[in-house]
Protein backbone atom coordinates (compact mmCIF):
# COMPACT_ATOMS: atom_id res chain seq x y z
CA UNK A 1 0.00 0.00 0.00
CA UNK A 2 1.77 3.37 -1.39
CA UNK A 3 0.39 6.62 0.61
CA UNK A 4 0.59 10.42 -0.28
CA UNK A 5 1.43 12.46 2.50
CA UNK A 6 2.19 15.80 3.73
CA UNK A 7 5.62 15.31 5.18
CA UNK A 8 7.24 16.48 8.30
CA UNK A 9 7.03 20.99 8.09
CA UNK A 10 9.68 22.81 9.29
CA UNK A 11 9.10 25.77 11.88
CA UNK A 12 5.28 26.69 12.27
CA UNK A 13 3.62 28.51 14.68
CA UNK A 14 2.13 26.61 17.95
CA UNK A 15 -0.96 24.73 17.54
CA UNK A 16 -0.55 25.46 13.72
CA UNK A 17 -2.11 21.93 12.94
CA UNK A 18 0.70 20.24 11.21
CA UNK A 19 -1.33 16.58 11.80
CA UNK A 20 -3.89 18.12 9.35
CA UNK A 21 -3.68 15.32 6.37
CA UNK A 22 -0.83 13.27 8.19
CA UNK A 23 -0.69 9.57 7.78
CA UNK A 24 -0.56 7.74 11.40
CA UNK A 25 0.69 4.17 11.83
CA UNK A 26 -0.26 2.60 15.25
CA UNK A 27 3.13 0.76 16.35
CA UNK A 28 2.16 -1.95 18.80
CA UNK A 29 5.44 -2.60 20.21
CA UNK A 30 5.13 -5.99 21.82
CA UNK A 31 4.82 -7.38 18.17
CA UNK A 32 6.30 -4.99 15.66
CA UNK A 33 10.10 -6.32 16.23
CA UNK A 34 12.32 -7.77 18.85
CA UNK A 35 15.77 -6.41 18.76
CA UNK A 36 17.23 -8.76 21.82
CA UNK A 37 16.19 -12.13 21.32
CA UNK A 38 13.59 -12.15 23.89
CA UNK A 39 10.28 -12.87 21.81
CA UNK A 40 8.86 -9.77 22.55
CA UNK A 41 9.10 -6.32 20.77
CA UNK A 42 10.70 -3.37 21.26
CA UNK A 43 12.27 0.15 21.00
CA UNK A 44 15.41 -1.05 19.49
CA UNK A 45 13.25 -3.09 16.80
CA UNK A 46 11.04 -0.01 15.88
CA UNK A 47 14.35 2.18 15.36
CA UNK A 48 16.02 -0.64 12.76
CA UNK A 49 12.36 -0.58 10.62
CA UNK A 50 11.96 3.25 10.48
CA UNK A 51 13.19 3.49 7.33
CA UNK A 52 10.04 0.63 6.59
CA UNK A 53 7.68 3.69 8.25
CA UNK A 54 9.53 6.02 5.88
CA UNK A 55 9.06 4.27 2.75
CA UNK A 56 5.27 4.17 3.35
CA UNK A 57 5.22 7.51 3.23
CA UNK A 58 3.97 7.66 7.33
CA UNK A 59 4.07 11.17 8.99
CA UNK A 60 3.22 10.39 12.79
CA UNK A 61 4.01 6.82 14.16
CA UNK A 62 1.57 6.08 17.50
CA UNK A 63 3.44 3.75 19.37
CA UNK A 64 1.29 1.62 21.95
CA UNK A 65 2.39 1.73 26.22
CA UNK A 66 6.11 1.15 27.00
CA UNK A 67 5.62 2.35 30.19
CA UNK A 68 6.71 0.28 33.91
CA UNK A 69 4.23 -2.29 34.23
CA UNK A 70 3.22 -5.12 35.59
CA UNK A 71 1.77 -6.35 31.79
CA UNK A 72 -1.29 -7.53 33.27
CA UNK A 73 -2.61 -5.72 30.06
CA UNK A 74 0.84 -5.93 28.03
CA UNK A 75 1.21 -1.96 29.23
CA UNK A 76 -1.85 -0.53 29.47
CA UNK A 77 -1.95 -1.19 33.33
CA UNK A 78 1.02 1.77 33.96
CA UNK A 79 2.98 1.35 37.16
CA UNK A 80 5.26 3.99 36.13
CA UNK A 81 4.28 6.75 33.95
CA UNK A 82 7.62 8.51 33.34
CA UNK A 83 10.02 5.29 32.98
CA UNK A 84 10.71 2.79 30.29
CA UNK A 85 9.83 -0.49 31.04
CA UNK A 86 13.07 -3.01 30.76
CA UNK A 87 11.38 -5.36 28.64
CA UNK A 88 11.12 -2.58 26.07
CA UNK A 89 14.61 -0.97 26.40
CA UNK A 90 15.83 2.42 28.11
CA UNK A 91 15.24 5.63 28.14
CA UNK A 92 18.03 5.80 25.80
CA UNK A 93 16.55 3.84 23.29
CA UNK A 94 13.72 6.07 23.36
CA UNK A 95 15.85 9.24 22.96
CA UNK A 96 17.34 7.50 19.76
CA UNK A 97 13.73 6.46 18.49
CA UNK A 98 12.71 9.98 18.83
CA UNK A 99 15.69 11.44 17.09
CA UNK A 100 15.45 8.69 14.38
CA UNK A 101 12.24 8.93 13.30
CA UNK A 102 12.35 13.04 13.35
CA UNK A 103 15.46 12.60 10.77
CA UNK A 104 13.08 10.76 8.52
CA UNK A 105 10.11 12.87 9.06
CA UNK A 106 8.54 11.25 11.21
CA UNK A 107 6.66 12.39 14.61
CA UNK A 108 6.47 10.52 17.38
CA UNK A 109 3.41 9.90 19.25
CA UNK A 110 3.22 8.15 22.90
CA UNK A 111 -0.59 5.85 23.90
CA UNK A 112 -1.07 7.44 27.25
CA UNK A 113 -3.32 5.41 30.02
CA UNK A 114 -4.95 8.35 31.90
CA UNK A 115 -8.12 6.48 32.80
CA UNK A 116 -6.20 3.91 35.13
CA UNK A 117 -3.39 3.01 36.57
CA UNK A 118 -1.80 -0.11 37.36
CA UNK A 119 -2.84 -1.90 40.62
CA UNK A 120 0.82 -1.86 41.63
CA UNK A 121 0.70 1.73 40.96
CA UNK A 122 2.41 3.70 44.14
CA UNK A 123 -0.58 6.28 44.45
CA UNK A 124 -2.98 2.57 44.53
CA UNK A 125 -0.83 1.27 46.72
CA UNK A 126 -0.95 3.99 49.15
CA UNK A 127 -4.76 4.91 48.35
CA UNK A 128 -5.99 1.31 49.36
CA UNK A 129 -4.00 1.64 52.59
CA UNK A 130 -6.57 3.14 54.60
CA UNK A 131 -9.95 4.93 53.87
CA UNK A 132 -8.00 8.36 55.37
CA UNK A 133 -5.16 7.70 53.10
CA UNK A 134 -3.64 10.94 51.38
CA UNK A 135 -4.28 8.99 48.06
CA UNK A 136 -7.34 7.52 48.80
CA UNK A 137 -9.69 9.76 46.56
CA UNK A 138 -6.88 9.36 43.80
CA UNK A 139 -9.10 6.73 42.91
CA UNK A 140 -12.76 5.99 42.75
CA UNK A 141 -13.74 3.83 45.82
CA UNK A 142 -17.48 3.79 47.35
CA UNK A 143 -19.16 1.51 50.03
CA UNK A 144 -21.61 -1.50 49.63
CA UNK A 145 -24.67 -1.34 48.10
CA UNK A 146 -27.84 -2.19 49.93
CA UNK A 147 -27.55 -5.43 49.46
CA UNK A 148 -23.88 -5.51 50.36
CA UNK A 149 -22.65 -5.96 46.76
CA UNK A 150 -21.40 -3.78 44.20
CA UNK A 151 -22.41 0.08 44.60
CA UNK A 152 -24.09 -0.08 41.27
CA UNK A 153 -24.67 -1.90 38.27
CA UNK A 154 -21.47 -0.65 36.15
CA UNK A 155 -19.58 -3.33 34.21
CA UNK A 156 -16.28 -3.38 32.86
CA UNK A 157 -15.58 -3.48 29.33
CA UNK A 158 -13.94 -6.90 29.89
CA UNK A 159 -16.97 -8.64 31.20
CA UNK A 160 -18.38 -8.32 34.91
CA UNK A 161 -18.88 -6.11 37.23
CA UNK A 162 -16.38 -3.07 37.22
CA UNK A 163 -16.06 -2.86 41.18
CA UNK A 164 -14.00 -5.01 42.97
CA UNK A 165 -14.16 -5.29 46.81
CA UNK A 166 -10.92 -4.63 48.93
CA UNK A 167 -10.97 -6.31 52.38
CA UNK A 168 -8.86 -4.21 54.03
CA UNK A 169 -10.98 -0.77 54.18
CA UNK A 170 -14.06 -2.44 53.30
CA UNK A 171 -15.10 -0.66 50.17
CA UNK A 172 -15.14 -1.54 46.39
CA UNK A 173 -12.83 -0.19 44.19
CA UNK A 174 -13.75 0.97 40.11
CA UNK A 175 -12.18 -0.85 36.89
CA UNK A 176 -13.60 -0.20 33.64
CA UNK A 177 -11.52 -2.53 32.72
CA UNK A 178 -9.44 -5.27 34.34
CA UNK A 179 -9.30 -5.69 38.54
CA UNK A 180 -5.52 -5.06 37.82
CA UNK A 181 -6.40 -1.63 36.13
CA UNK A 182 -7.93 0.78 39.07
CA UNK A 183 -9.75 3.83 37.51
CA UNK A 184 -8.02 7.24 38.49
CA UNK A 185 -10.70 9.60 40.02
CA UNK A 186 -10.55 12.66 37.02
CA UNK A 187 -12.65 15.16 39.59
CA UNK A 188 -9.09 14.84 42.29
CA UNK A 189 -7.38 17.98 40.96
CA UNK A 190 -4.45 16.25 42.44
CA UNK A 191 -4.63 13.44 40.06
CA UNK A 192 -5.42 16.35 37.57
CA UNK A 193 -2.16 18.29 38.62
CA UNK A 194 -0.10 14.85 38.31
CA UNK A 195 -1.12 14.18 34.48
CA UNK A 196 0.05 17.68 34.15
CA UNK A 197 3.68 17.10 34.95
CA UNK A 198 3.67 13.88 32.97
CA UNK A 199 2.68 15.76 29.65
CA UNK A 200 5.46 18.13 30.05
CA UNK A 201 7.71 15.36 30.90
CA UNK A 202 7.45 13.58 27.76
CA UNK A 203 7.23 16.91 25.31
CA UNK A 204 10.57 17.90 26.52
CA UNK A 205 11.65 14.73 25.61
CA UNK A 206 10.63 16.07 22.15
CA UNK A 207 7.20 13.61 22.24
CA UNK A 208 5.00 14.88 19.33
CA UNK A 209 1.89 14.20 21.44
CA UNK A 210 -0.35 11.81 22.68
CA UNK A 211 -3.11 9.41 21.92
CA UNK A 212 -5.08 9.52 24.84
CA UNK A 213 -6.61 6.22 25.73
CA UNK A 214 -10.17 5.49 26.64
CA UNK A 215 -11.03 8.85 26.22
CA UNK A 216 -14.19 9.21 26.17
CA UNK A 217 -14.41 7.47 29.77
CA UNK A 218 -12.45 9.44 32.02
CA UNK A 219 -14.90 11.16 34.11
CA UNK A 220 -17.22 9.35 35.73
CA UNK A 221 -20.55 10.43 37.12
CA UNK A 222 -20.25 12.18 40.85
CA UNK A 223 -23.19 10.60 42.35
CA UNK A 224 -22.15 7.03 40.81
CA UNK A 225 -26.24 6.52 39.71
CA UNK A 226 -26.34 3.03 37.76
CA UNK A 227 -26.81 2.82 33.86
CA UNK A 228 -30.11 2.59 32.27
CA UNK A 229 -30.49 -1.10 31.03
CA UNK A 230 -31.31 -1.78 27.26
CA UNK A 231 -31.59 -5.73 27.90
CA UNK A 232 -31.41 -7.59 31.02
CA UNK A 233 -27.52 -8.02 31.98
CA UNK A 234 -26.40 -12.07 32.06
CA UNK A 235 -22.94 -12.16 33.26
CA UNK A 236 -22.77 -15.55 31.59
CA UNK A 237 -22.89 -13.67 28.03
CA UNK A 238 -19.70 -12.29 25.98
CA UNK A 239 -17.80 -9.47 27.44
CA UNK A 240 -19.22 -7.25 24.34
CA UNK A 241 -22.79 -8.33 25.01
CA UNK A 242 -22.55 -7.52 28.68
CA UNK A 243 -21.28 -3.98 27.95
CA UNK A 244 -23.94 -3.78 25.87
CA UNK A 245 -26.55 -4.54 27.83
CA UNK A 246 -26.70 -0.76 28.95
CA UNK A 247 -26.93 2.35 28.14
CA UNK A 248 -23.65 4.03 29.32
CA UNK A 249 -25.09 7.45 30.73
CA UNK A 250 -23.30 7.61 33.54
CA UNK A 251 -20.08 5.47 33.56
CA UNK A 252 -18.62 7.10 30.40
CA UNK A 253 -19.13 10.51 28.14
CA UNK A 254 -19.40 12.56 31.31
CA UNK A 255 -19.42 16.54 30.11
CA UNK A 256 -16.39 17.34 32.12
CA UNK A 257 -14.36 15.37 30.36
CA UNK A 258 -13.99 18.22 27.49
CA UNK A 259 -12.40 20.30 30.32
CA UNK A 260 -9.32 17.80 30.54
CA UNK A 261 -8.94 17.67 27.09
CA UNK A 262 -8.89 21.76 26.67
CA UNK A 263 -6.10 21.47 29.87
CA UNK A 264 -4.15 19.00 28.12
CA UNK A 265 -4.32 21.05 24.86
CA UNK A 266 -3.36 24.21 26.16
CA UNK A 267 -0.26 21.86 27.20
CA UNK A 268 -0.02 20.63 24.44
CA UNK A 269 -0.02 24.08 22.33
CA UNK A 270 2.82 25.29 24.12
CA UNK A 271 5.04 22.09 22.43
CA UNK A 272 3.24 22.34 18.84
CA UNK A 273 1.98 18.90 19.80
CA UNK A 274 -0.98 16.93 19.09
CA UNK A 275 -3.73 15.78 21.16
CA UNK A 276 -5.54 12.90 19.46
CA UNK A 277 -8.36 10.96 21.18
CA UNK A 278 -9.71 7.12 21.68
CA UNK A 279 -12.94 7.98 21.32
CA UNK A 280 -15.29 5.06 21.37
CA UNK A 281 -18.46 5.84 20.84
CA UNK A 282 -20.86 4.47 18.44
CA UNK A 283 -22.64 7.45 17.82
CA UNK A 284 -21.76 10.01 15.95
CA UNK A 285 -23.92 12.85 17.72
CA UNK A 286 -21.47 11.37 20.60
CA UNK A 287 -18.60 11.39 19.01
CA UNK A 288 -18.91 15.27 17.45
CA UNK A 289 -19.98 16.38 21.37
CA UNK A 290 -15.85 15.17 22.11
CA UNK A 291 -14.74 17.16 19.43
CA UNK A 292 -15.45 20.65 20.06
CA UNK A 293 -13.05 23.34 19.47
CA UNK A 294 -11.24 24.13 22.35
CA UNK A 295 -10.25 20.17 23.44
CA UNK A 296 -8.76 17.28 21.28
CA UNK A 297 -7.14 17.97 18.03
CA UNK A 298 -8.10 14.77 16.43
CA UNK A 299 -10.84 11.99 17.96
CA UNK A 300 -10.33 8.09 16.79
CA UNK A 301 -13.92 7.12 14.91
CA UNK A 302 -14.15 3.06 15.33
CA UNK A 303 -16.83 2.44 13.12
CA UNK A 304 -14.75 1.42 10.10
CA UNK A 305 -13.63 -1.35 12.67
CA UNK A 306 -16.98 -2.65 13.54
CA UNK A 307 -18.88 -2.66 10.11
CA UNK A 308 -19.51 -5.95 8.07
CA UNK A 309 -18.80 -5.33 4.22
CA UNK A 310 -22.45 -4.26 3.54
CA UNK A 311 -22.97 -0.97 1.45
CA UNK A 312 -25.10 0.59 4.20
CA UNK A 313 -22.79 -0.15 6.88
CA UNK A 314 -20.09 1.26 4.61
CA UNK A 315 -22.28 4.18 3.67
CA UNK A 316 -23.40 5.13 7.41
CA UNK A 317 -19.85 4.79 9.04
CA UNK A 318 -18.45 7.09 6.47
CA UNK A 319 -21.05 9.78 6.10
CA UNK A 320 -22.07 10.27 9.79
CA UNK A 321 -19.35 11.38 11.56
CA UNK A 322 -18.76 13.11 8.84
CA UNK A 323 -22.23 15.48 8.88
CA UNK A 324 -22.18 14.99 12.63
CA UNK A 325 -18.58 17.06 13.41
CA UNK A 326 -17.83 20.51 12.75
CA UNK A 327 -14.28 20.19 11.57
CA UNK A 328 -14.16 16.83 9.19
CA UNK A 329 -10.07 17.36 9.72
CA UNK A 330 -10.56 16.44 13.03
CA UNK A 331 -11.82 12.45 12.25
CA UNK A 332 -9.20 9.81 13.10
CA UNK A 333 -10.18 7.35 10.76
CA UNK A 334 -9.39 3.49 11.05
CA UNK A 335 -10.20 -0.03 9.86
CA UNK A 336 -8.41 -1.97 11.88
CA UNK A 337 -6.43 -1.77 15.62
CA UNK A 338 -4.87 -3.43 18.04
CA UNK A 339 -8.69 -4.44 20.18
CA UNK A 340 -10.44 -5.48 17.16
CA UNK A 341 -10.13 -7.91 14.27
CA UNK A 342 -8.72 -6.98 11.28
CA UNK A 343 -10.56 -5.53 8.09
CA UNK A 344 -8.59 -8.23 5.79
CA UNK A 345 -10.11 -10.86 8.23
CA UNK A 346 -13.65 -9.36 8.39
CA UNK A 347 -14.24 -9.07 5.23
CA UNK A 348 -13.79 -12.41 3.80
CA UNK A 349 -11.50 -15.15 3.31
CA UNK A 350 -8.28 -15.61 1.46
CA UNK A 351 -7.93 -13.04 -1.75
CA UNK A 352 -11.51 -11.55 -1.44
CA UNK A 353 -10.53 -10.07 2.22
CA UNK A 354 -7.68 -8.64 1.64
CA UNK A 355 -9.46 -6.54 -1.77
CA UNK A 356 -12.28 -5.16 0.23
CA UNK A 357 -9.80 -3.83 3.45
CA UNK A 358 -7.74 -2.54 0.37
CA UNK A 359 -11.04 -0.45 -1.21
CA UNK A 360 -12.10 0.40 2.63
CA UNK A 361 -8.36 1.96 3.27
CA UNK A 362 -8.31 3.91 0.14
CA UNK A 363 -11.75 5.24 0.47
CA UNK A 364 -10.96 6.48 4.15
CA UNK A 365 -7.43 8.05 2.66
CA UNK A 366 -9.65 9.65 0.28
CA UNK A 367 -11.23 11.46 3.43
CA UNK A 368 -10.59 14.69 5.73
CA UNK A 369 -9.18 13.65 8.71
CA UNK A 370 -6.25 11.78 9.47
CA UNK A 371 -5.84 8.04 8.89
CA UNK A 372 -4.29 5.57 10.08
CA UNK A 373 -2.65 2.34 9.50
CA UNK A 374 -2.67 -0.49 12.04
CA UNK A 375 0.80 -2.52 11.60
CA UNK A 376 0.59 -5.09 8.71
CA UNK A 377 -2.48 -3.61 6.80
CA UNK A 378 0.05 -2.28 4.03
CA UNK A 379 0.59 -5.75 3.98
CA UNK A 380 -2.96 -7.14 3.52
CA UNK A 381 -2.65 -8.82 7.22
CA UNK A 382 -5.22 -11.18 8.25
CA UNK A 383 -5.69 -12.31 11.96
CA UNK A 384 -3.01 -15.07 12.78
CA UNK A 385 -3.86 -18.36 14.64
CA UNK A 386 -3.20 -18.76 18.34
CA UNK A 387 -3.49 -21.91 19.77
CA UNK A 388 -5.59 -22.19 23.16
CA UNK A 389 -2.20 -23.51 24.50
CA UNK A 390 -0.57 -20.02 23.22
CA UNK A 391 -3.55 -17.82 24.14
CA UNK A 392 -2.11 -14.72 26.07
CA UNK A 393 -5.07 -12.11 25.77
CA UNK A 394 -6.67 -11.70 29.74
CA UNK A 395 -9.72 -10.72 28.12
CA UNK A 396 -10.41 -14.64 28.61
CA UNK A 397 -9.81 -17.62 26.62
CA UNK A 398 -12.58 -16.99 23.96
CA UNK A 399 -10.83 -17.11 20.75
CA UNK A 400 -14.34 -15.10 19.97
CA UNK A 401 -13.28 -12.11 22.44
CA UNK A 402 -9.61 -12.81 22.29
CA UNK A 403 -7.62 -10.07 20.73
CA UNK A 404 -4.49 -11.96 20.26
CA UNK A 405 -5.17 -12.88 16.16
CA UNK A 406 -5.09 -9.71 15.32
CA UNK A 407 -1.81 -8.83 17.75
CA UNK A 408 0.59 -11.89 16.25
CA UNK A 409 3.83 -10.45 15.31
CA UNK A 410 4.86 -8.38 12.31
CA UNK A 411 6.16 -10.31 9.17
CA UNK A 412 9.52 -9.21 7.80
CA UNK A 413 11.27 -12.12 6.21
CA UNK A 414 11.49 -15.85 5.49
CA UNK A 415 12.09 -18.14 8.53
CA UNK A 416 10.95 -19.72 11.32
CA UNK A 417 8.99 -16.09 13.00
CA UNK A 418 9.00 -14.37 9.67
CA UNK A 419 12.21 -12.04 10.74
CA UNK A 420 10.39 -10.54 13.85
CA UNK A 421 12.77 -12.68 16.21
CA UNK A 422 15.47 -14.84 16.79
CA UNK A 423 14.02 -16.60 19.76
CA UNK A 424 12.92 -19.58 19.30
CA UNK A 425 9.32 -19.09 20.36
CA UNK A 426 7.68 -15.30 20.52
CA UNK A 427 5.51 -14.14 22.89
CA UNK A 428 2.35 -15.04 20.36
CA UNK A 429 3.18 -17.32 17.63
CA UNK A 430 4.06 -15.60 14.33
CA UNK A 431 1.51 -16.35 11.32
């Protein structure tokens, strides 16, 4: 896949909007290339294929969490916001990434996890140590229900309830997402203050900006009312039809949320970076109301991601968000990701797949906005197979809700793991 860009500008005046008609490549490190032998990807593998990025034609390269973690979530449960996490490399290797990529015009933007942190997290650690804890409202914690049991009927995007009951002080604990991933309470201006500093930290590392993750859920409602249900909940159910079993009014898409984003871009401004949001919504009323003017430069649409290849499923995911948001530059557009199966594998088997992602990906390059390429669509990637012995997703063992296919190491030559490693085995098995 050849792509016509607009190249890395010189100079420019802050907040000029050099992203306008980039071309972004989402760099999942654990499986783009290992540089050490270990199975696993990282910093020094990305620097030896930048000139790969370069030949595509790629102006901004978003590069998943290589944070300190635990790796509950492979780095989206961040124990260390400002450090490099060993399996990954150094700061070091960062520095020459960085410095790399801007010599082949190419900005560098970092996934950052501001909706939770790692359970190992110091500020969780301290907050769960007592309910008068300097820490403790770093976090979202709240007492029983009436019935003893969770203090509402949230869910976490991962299937089951999304509170999580700490012996110790006696209340539950909120995870959107995995028990390992607490949620950070966004109304603490502490917690506020914190993200603050590790903005700055990164853009005077020369970070191009940030692709803020979950962003749509970072606020939560004050009072913590439960969620309207559209069908009864059965916990029994996939982790997709749970989460869908209500109407998320109060757990997500809180109005305050466009206040963090207009802090972080005033931040942001100051560094001529770029602020560019996860922003899953299905709606695209929804989506526009996280785009106003003042907050994130760019907002991810997922729809491309969830469509079947049916002309008004095509139609309707391109169109809407498109007569739904002011500024049509500001669409993210994207057909497939690291969560979600990819387009080549959607759309049909063998050959016929691979030609319908292709016509999907030039129609959305076609677009205002700024796409982007998930790594291995310029090579017509289709899911790979993992074994249930090799299965490595938490998400469950459900090769239905598993999102290891479509995270199975990057192709780059003949051999045994197709030039990603020289370990014997990777951390997924290469396809």
């Amino acid at each position: 896949m050849a792509v016509t860009t607009t190249g890395l500008p010189g100079g420019g005046e802050p907040d000029s909007g050099w992203w306008h008609g980039a071309v972004g490549y989402c760099l999942y490190i654990r499986s783009f290339a290992d540089s050490d032998g270990d199975g696993i990807g990282d910093l020094g593998g990305a620097i030896a294929h930048l000139d790969h990025l370069e030949a595509l034609g790629v102006d901004l390269m978003w590069i998943t969490p290589f944070f300190a973690s635990p790796m509950a979530d492979f780095g989206y449960d961040v124990s260390d916001y400002c450090a490099v996490d060993p399996m990954y490399g150094d700061m070091d290797d960062l520095d020459r990434l960085v410095t790399d990529a801007h010599a082949r015009g190419i900005r560098v933007i970092l996934d950052l996890v501001p909706n939770h942190t790692s359970i190992e997290h110091p500020w969780f650690t301290q907050s769960r140590t007592s309910l008068t804890s300097d820490f403790r409202d770093d976090y979202i914690w709240a007492d029983p229900g009436a019935n003893g049991g969770p203090p509402n009927n949230w869910v976490s995007y991962f299937g089951g309830p999304a509170w999580t009951f700490d012996d110790k002080t006696g209340q539950y604990y909120l995870h959107l997402f995995l028990p390992d991933q607490p949620d950070l309470n966004w109304r603490n201006p502490r917690v506020q203050d914190e993200f603050d500093q590790i903005l700055r930290f990164w853009l005077n590392k020369n970070i191009d900006g940030f692709r803020i993750d979950v962003a749509q859920g970072l606020v939560k409602d004050a009072r913590l009312r439960s969620n309207p249900n559209r069908t009864p909940w059965d916990p029994h159910t996939t982790r997709h039809e749970q989460w869908d079993a209500f109407e998320h009014r109060y757990d997500i898409g809180q109005p305050e949320t466009l206040t963090l984003f207009e802090r972080w871009r005033a931040i942001c401004t100051d560094y001529d970076a770029v602020l560019i949001g996860e922003t899953s919504v299905g709606d695209a009323t929804a989506f526009a109301a996280l785009l106003p003017g003042g907050g994130l430069h760019v907002g991810c649409w997922f729809e491309p991601m969830h469509i079947e290849w049916n002309t008004d499923q095509l139609r309707r995911a391109i169109t809407e968000p498109l007569a739904a948001v002011a500024d049509p530059a500001s669409i993210g557009w994207m057909a497939s990701s690291l969560d979600e199966d990819r387009a080549a594998t959607r759309f049909g088997s063998h050959n016929l797949g691979r030609q319908r992602a292709l016509a999907l990906a030039t129609v959305l390059f076609c677009l205002p906005g700024v796409p982007f390429l998930y790594q291995g669509e310029e090579l017509g990637l289709v899911n790979g197979v993992v074994g249930a012995d090799r299965r490595a997703d938490p998400v469950g063992d459900d090769v239905t809700q598993s999102r290891d296919g479509c995270r199975t190491p990057m192709p780059w030559a003949p051999g045994p793991t197709l030039g990603f490693s020289d370990a014997a085995e990777t951390w997924l098995p290469t396809a």
